[in-house]
Protein backbone atom coordinates (compact mmCIF):
# COMPACT_ATOMS: atom_id res chain seq x y z
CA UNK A 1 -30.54 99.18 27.30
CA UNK A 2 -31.33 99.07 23.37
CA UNK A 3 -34.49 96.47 22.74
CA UNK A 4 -32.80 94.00 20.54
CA UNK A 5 -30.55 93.35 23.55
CA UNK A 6 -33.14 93.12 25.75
CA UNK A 7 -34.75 90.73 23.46
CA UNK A 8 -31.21 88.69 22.46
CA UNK A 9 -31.30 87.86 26.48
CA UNK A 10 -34.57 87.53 27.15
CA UNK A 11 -33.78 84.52 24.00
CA UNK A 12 -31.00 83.42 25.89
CA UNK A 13 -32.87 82.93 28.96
CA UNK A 14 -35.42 81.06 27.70
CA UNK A 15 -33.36 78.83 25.45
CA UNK A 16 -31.14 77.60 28.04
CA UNK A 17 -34.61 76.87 30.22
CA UNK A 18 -35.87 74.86 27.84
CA UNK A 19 -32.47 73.26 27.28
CA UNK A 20 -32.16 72.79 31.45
CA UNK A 21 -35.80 71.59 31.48
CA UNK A 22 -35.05 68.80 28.55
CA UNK A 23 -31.94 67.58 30.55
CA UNK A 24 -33.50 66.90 33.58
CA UNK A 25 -36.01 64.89 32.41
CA UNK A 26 -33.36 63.02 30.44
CA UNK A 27 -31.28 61.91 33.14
CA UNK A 28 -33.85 61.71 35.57
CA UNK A 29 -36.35 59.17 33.34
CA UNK A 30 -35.96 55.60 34.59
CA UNK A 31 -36.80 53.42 31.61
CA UNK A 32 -39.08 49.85 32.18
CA UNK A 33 -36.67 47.05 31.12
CA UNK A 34 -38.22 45.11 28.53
CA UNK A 35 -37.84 41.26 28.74
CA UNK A 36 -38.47 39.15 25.27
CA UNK A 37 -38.81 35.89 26.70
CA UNK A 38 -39.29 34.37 30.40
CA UNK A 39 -38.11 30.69 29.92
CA UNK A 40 -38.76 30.17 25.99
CA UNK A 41 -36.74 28.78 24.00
CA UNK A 42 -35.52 30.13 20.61
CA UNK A 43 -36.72 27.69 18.29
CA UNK A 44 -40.63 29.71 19.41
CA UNK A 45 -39.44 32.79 19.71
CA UNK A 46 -38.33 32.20 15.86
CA UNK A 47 -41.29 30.53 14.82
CA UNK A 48 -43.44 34.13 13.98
CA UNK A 49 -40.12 34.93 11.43
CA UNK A 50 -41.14 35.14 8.00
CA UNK A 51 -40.56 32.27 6.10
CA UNK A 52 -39.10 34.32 2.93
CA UNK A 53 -37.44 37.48 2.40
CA UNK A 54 -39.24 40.97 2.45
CA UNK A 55 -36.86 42.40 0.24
CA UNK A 56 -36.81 42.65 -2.92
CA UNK A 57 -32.88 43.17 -3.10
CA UNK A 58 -30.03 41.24 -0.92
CA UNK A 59 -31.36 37.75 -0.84
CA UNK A 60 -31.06 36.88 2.75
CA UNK A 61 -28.24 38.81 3.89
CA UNK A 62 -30.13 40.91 6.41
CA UNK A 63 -33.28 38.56 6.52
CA UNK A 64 -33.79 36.46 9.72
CA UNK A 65 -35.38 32.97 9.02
CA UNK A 66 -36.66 30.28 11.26
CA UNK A 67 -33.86 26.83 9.39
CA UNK A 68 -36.01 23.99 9.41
């Protein structure tokens, strides 16, 4: 057996281990659910939103604001 094939598998090998290894702990991580707000309602949970625009272009198309 010539080295660069030896080499070219020994690659292989450890590609597809680090590939395998990456997988599992993709399918078996169990993410926290995250909850925004228990009972609130949305008039406080808009009250931190910036009164004016961050930026500089596009008025307030993508801008949230708190009407009012």
């Amino acid at each position: 057996m010539k080295f660069e094939t030896l080499i070219l598998r020994s690659l292989f090998v450890a590609c597809m281990l680090v590939c395998g290894l990456i997988l599992v702990a993709m399918v078996t991580t169990k993410p926290t659910p995250v909850q925004l707000t228990v009972n609130s309602p949305v008039s406080t949970l808009l009250a931190s939103a910036p009164s004016s625009c961050a930026l500089p272009i596009g008025g307030n198309m993508v801008c949230v604001q708190a009407a009012g």
